[in-house]
N, C-alpha and C. Protein backbone atom coordinates (compact mmCIF):
# COMPACT_ATOMS: atom_id res chain seq x y z
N UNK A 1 -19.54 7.14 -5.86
CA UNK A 1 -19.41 8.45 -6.44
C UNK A 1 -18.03 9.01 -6.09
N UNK A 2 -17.23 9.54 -7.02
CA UNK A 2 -16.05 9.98 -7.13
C UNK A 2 -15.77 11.23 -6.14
N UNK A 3 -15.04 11.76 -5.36
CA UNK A 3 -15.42 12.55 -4.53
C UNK A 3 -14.14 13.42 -5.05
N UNK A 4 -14.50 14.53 -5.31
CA UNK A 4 -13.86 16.01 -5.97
C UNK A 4 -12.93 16.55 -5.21
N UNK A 5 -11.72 16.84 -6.37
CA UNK A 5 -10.62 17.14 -5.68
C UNK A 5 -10.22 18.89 -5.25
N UNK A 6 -10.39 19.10 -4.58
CA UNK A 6 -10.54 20.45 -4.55
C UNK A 6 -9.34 20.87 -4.52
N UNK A 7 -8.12 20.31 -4.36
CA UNK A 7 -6.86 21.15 -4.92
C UNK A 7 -6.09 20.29 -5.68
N UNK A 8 -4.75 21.69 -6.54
CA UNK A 8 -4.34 20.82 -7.23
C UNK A 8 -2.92 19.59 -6.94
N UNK A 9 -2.08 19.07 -7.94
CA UNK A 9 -1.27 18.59 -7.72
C UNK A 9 -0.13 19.62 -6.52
N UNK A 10 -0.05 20.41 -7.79
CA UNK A 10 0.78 21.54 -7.25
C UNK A 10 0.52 21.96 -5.28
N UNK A 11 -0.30 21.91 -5.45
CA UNK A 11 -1.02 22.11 -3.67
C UNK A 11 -0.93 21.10 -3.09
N UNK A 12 -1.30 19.84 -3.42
CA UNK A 12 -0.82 18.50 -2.33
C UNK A 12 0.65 18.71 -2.31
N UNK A 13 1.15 18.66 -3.35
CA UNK A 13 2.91 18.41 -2.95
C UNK A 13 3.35 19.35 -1.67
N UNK A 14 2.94 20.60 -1.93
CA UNK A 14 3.30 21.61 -0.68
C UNK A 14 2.72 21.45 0.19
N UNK A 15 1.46 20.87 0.29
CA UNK A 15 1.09 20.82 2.00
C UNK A 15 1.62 20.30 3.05
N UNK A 16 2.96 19.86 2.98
CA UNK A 16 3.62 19.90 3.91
C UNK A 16 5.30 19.84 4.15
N UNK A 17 5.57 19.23 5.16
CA UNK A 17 7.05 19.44 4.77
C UNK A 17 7.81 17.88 4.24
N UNK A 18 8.75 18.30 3.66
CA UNK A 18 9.72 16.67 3.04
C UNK A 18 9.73 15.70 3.98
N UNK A 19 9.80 15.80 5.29
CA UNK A 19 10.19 14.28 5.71
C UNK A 19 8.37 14.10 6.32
N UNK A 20 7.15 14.68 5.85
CA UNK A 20 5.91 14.15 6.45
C UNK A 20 5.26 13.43 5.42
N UNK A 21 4.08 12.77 5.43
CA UNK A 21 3.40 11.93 4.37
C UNK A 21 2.22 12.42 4.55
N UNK A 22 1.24 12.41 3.61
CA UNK A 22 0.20 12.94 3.61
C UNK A 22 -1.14 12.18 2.48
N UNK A 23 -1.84 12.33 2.60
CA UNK A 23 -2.90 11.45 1.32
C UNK A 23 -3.96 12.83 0.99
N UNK A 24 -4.93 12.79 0.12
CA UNK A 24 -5.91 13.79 -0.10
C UNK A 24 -7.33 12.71 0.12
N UNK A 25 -7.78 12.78 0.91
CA UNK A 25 -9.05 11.72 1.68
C UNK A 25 -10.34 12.86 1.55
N UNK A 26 -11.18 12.62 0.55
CA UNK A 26 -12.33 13.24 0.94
C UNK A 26 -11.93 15.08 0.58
N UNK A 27 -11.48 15.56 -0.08
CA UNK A 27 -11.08 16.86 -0.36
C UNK A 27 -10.15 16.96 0.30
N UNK A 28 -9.87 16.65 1.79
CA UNK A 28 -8.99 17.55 2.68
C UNK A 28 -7.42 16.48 2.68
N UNK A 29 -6.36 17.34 2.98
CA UNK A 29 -5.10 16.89 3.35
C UNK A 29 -5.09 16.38 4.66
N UNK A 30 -4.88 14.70 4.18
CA UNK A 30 -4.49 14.13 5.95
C UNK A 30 -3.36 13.83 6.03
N UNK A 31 -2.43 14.43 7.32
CA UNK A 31 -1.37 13.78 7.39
C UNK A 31 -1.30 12.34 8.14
N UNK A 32 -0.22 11.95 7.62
CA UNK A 32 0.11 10.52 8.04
C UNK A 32 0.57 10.44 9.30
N UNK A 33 0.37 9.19 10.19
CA UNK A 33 1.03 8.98 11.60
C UNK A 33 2.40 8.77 11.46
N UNK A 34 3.08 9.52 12.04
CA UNK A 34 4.47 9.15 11.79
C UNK A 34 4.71 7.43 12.52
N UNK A 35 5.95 7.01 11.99
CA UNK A 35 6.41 5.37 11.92
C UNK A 35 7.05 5.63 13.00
N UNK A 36 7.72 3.96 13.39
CA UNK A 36 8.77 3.82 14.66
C UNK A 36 9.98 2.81 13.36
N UNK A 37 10.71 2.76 14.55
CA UNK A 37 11.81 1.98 13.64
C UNK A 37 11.41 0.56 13.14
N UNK A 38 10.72 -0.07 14.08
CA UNK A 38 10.37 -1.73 13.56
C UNK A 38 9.58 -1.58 12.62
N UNK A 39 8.23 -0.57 12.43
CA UNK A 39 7.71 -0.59 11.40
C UNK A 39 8.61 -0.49 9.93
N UNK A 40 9.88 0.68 9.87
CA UNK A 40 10.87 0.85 8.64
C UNK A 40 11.60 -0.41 8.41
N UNK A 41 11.99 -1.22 9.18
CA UNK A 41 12.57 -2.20 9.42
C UNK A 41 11.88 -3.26 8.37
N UNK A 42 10.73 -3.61 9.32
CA UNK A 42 9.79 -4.51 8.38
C UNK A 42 9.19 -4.01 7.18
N UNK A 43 9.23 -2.66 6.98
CA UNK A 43 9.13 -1.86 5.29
C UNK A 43 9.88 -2.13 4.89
N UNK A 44 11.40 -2.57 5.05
CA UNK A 44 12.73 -2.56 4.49
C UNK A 44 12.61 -4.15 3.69
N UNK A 45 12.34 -5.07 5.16
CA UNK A 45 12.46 -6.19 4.65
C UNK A 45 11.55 -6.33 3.44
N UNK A 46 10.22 -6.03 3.41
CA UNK A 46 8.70 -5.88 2.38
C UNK A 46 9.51 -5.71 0.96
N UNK A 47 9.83 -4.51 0.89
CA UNK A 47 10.54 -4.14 -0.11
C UNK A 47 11.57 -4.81 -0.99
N UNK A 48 12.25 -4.86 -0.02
CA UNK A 48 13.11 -6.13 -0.67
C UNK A 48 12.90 -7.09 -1.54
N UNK A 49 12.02 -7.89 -0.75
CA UNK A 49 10.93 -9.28 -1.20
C UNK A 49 10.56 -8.70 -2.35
N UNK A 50 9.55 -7.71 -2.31
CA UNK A 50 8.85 -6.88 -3.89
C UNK A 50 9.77 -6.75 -4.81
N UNK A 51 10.82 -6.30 -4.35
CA UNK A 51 12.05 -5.81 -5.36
C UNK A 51 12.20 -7.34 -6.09
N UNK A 52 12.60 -8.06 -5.71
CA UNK A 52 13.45 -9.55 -6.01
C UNK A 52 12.51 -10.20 -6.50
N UNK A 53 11.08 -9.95 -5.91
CA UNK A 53 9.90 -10.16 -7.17
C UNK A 53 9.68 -9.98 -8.35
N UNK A 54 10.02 -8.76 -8.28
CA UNK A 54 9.13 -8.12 -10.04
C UNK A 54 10.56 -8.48 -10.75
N UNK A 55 11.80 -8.40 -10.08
CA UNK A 55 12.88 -8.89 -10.89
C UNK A 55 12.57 -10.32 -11.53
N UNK A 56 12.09 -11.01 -10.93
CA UNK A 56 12.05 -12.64 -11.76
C UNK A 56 10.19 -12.48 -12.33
N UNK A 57 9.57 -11.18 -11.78
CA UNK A 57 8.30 -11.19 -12.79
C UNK A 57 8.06 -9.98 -13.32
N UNK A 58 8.79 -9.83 -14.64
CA UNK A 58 9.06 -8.18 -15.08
C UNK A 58 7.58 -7.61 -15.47
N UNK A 59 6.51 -8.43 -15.47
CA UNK A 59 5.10 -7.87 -15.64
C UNK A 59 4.92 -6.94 -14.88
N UNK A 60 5.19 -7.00 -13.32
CA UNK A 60 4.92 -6.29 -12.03
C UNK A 60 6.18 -5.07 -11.91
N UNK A 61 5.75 -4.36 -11.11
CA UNK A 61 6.22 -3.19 -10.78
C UNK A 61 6.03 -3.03 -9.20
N UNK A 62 6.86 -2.81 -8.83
CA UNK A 62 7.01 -2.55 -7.24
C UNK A 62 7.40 -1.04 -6.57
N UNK A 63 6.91 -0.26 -5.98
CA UNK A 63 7.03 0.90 -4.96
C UNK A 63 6.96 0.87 -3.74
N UNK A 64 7.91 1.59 -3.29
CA UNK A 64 8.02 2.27 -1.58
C UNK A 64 6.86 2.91 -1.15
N UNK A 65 6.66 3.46 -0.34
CA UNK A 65 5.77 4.27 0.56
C UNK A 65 5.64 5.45 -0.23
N UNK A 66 6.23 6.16 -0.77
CA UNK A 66 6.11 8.31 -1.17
C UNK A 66 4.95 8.14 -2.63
N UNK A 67 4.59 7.00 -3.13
CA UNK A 67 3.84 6.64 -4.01
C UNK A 67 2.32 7.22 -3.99
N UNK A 68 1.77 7.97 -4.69
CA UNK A 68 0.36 8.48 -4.62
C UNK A 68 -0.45 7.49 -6.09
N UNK A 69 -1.37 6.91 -5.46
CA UNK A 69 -2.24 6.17 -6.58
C UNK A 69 -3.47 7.09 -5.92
N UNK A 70 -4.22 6.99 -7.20
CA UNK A 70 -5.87 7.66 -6.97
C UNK A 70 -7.11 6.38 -7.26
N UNK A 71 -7.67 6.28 -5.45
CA UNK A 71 -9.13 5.83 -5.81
C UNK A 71 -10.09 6.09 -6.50
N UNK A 72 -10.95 5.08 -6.44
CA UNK A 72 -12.35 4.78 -7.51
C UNK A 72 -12.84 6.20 -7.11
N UNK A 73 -13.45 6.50 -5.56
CA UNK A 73 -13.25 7.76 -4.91
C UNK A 73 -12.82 9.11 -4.97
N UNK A 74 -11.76 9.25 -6.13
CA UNK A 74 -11.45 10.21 -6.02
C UNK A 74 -9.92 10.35 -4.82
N UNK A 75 -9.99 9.91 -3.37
CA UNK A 75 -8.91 10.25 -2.79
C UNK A 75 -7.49 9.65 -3.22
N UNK A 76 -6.61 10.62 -3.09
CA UNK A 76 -4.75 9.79 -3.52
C UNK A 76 -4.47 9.38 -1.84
N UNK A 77 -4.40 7.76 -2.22
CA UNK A 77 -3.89 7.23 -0.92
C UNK A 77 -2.36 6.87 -1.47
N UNK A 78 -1.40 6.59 -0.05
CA UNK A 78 -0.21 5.85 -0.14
C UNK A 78 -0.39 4.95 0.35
N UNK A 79 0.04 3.50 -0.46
CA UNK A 79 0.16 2.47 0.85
C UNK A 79 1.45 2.47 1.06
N UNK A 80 1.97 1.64 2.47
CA UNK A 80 3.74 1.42 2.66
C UNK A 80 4.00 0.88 1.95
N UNK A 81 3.85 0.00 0.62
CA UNK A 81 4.43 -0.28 -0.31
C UNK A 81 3.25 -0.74 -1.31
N UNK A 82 3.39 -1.53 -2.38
CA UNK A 82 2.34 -1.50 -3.36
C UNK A 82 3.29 -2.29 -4.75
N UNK A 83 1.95 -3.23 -5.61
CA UNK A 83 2.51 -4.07 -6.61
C UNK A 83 1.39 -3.43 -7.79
N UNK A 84 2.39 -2.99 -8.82
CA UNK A 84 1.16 -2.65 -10.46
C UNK A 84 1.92 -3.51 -11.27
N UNK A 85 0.94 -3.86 -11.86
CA UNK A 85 0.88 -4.60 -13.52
C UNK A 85 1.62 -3.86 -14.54
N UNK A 86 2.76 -3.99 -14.94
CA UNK A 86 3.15 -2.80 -15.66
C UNK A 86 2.85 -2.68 -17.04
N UNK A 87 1.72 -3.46 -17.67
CA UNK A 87 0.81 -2.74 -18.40
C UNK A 87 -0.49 -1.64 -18.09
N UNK A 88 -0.13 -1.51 -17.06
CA UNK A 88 -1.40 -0.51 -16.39
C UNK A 88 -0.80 0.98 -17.15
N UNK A 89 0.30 1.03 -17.07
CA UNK A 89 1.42 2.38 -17.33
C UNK A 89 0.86 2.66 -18.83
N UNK A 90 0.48 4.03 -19.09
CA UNK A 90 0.53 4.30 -20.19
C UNK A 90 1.55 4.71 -21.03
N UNK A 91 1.95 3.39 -22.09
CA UNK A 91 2.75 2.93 -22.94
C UNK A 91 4.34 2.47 -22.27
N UNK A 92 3.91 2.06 -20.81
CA UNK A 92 4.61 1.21 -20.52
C UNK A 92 5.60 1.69 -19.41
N UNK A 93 5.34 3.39 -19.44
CA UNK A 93 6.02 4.11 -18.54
C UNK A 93 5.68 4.73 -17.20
N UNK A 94 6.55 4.67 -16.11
CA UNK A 94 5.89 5.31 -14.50
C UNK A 94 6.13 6.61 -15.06
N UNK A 95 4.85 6.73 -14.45
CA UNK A 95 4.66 8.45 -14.46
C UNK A 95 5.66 9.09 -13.72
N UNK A 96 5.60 10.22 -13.89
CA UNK A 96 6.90 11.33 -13.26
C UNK A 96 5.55 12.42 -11.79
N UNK A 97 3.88 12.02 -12.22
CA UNK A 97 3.76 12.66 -10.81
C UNK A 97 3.08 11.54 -10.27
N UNK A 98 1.51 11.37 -9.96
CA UNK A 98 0.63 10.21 -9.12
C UNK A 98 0.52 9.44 -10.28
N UNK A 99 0.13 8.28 -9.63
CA UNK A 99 -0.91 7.43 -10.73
C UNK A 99 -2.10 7.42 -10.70
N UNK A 100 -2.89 7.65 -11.96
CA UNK A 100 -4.40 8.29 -11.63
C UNK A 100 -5.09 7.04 -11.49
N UNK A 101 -4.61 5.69 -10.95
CA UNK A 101 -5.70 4.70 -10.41
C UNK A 101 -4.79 3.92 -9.48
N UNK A 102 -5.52 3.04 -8.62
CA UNK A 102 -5.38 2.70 -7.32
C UNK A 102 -4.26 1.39 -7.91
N UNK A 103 -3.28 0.66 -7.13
CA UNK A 103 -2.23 -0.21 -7.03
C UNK A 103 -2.78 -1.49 -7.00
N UNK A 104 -2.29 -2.86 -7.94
CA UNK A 104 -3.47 -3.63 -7.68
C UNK A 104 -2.88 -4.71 -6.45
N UNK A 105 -1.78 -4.14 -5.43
CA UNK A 105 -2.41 -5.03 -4.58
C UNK A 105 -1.47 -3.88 -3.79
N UNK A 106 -1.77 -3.69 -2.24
CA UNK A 106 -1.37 -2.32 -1.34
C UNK A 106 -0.93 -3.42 -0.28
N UNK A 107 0.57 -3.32 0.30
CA UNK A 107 0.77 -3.57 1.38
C UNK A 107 0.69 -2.34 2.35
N UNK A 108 0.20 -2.73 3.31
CA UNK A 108 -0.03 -1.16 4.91
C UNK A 108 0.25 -2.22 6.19
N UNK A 109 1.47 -1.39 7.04
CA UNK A 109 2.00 -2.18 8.06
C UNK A 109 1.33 -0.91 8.99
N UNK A 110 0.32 -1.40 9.82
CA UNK A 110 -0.02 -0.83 10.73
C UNK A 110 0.56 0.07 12.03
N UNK A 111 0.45 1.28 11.78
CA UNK A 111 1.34 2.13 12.61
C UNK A 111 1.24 2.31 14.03
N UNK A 112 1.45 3.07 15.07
CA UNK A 112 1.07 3.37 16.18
C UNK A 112 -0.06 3.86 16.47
N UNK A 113 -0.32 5.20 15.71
CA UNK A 113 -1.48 6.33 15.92
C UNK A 113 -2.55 6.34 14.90
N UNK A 114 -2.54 4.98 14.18
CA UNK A 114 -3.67 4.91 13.32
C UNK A 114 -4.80 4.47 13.98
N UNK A 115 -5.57 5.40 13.36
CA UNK A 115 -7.60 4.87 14.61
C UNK A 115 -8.18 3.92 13.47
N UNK A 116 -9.09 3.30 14.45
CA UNK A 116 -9.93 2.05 13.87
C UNK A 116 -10.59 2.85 12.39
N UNK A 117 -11.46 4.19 12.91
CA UNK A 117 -11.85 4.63 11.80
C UNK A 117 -11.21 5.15 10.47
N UNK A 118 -9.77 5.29 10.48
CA UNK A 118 -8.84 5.80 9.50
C UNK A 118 -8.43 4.73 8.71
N UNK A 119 -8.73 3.34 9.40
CA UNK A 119 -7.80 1.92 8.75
C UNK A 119 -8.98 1.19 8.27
N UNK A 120 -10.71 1.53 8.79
CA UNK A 120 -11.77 1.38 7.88
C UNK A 120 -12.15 1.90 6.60
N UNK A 121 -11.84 3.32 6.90
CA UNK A 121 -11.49 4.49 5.66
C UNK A 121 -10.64 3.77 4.63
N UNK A 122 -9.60 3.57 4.80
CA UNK A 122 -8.57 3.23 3.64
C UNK A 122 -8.28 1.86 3.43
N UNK A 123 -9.26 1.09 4.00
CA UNK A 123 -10.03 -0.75 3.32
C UNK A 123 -10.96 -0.04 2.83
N UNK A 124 -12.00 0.48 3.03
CA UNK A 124 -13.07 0.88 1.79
C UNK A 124 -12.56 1.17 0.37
N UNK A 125 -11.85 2.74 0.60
CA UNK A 125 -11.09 3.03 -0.46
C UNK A 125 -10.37 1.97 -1.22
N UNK A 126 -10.04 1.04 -0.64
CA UNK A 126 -9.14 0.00 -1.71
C UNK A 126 -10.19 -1.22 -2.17
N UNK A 127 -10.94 -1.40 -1.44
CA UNK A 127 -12.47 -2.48 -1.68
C UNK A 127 -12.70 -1.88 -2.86
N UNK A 128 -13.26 -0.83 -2.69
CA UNK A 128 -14.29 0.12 -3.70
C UNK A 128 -13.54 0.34 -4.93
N UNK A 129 -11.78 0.20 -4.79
CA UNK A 129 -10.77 0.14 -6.21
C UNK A 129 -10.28 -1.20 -6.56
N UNK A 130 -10.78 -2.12 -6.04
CA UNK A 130 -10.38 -3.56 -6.63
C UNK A 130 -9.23 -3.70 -5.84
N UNK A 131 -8.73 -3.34 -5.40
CA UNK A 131 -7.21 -3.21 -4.50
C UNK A 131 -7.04 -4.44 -3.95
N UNK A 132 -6.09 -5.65 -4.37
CA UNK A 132 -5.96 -6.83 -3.13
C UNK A 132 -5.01 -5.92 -1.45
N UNK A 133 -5.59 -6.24 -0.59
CA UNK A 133 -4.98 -5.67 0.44
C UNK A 133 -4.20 -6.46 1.13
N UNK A 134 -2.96 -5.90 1.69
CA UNK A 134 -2.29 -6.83 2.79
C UNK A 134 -1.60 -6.12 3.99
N UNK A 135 -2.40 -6.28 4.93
CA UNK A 135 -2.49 -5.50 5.84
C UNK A 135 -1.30 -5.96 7.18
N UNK A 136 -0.18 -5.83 7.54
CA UNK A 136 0.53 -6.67 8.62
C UNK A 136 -0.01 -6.25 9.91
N UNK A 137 -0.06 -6.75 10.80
CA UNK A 137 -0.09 -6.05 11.99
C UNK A 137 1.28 -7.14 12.81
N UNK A 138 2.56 -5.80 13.25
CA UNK A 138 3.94 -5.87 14.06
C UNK A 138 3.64 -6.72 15.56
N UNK A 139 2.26 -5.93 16.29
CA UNK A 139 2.15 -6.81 17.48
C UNK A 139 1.41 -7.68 17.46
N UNK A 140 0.86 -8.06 16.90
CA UNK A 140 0.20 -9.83 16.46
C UNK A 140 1.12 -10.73 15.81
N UNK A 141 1.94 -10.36 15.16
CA UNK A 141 2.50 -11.28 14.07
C UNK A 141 1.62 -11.55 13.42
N UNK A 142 0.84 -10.70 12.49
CA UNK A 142 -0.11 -11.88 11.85
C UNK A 142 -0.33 -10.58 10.71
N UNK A 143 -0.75 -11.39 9.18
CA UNK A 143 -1.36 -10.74 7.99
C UNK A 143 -2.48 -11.35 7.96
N UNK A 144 -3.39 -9.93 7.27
CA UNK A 144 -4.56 -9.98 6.94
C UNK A 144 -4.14 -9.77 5.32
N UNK A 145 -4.72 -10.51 4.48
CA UNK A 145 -4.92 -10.71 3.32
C UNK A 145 -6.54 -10.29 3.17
N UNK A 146 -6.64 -9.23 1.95
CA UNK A 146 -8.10 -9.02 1.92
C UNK A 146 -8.40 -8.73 0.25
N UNK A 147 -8.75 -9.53 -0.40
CA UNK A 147 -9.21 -9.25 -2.05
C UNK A 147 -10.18 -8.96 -2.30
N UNK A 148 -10.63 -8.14 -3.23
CA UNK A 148 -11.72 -6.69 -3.03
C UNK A 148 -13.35 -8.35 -3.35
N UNK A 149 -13.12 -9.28 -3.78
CA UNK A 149 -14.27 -10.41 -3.89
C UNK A 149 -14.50 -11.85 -3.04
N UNK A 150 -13.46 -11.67 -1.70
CA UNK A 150 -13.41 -13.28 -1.03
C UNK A 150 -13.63 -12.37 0.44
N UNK A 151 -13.98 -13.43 1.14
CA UNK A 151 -13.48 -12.84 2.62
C UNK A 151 -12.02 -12.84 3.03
N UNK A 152 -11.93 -12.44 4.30
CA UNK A 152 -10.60 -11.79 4.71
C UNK A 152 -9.89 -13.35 4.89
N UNK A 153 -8.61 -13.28 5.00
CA UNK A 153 -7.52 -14.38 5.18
C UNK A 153 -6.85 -14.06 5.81
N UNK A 154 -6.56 -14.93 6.84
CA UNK A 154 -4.58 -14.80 8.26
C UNK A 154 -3.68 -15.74 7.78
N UNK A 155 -3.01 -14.82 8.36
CA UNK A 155 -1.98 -15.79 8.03
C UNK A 155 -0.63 -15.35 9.16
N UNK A 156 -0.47 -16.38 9.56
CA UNK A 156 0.30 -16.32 11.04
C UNK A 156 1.79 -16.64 10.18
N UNK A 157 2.76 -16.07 11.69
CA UNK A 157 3.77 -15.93 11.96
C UNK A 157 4.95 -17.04 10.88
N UNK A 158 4.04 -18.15 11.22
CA UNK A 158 5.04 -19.25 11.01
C UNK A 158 4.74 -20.02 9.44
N UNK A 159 4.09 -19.15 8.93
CA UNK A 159 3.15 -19.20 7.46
C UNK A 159 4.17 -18.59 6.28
N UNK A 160 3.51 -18.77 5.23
CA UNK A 160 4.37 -17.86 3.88
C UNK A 160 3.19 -17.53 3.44
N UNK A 161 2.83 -15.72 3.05
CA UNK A 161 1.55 -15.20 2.73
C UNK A 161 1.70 -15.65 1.09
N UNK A 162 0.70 -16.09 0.35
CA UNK A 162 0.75 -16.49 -0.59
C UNK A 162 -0.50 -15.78 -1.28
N UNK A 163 -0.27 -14.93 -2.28
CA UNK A 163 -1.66 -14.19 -3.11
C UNK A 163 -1.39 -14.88 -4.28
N UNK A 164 -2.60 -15.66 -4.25
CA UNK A 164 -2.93 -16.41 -5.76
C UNK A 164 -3.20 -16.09 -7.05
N UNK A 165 -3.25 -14.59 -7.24
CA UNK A 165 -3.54 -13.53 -7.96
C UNK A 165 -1.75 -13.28 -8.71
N UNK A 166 -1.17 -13.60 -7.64
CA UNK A 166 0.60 -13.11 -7.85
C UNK A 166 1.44 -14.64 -8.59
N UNK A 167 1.39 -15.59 -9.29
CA UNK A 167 2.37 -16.51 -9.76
C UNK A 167 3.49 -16.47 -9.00
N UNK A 168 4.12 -17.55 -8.43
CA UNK A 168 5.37 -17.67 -8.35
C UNK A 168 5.54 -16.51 -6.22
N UNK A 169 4.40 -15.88 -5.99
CA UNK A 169 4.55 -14.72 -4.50
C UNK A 169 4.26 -15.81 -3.50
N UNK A 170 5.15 -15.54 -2.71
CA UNK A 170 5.50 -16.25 -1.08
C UNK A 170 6.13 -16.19 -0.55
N UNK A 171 5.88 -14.86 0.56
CA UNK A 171 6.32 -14.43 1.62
C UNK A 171 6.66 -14.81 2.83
N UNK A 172 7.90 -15.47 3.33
CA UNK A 172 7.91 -15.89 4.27
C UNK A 172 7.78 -15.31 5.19
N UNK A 173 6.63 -15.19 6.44
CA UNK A 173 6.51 -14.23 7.64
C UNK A 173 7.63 -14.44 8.59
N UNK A 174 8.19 -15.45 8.99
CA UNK A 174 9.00 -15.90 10.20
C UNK A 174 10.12 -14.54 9.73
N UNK A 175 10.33 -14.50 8.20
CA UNK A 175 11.59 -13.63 7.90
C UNK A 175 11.59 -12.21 7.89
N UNK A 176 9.97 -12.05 7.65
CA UNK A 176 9.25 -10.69 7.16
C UNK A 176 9.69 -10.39 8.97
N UNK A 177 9.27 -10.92 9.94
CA UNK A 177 9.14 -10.80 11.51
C UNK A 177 10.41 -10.42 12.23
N UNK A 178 10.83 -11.34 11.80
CA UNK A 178 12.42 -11.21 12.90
C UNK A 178 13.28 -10.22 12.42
N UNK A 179 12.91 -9.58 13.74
CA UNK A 179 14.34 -8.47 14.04
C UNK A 179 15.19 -8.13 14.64
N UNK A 180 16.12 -7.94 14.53
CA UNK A 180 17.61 -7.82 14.89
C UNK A 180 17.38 -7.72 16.65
């Protein structure tokens, strides 16, 4: 069941200030845990990869973190980055505010001050939207790969994450990892 948005666009944008992040979870405004540098770092590298992706697969569409997609749910989550089909776009174009459905595959690099229950919260939300997930975690070295119909997948350090869903995607971790 879709869970009701009790404010509007206009009201999420202001709830807070420019350099904070925020999602609408369940009616209410949550703010985001703020990042450290290795996490931006390894967003930087992510990005990249996505970028140089959708360039040799112009089907796909790639975004940064400030991105609002809306769950099956009802809540607008961000992931740290995110891949759409760019026929999803109606008539082919990114919208100028959210996208009113969820990203079909969400990268989230696990932050400092995120709780077990906030990072269960927002795997449901992406389960419940078909969402392939790819979850890094910085002090393991290791991805969790999670597609809303298989069980979960690792994939270590010395691996290339490969989503079979993606033609031609393979991420080398050793590169995604190492930092300066």
């Amino acid at each position: 069941m879709a869970t009701k948005t009790t404010i509007t666009w206009e009201e999420f944008l202001a709830a807070g200030e420019e350099w904070q992040r925020w999602e609408l979870v369940d009616g209410e405004v949550e703010f985001m845990s703020p990042v450290n540098a290795r996490h931006e770092y390894v967003l930087s590298a992510l990005i990249a990869y996505l970028f140089g992706f959708c360039q040799g697969h112009r089907e796909w569409v790639c975004f940064a973190s400030n991105v609002v997609f809306t769950m099956a749910s009802g809540n607008w989550r961000m992931p740290d980055a995110s891949l759409v089909r760019k026929e999803r776009f109606p008539e082919g174009k990114v919208p100028a505010t959210k996208a009113d459905f969820a990203p079909d595959v969400a990268f989230e690099i696990y932050s400092p001050g995120d709780t077990a229950s906030h990072i269960q919260q927002k795997r449901k939300d992406y389960q419940e939207s078909g969402v392939i997930q790819v979850w890094i975690d910085l002090d393991k070295r290791l991805v969790e790969l999670i597609y809303p119909d298989r069980p979960l997948q690792y994939f270590e350090e010395d691996q290339a994450l490969v989503i079979d869903k993606l033609p031609g995607f393979s991420l080398g971790l050793k590169t995604l990892f190492s930092l300066p």
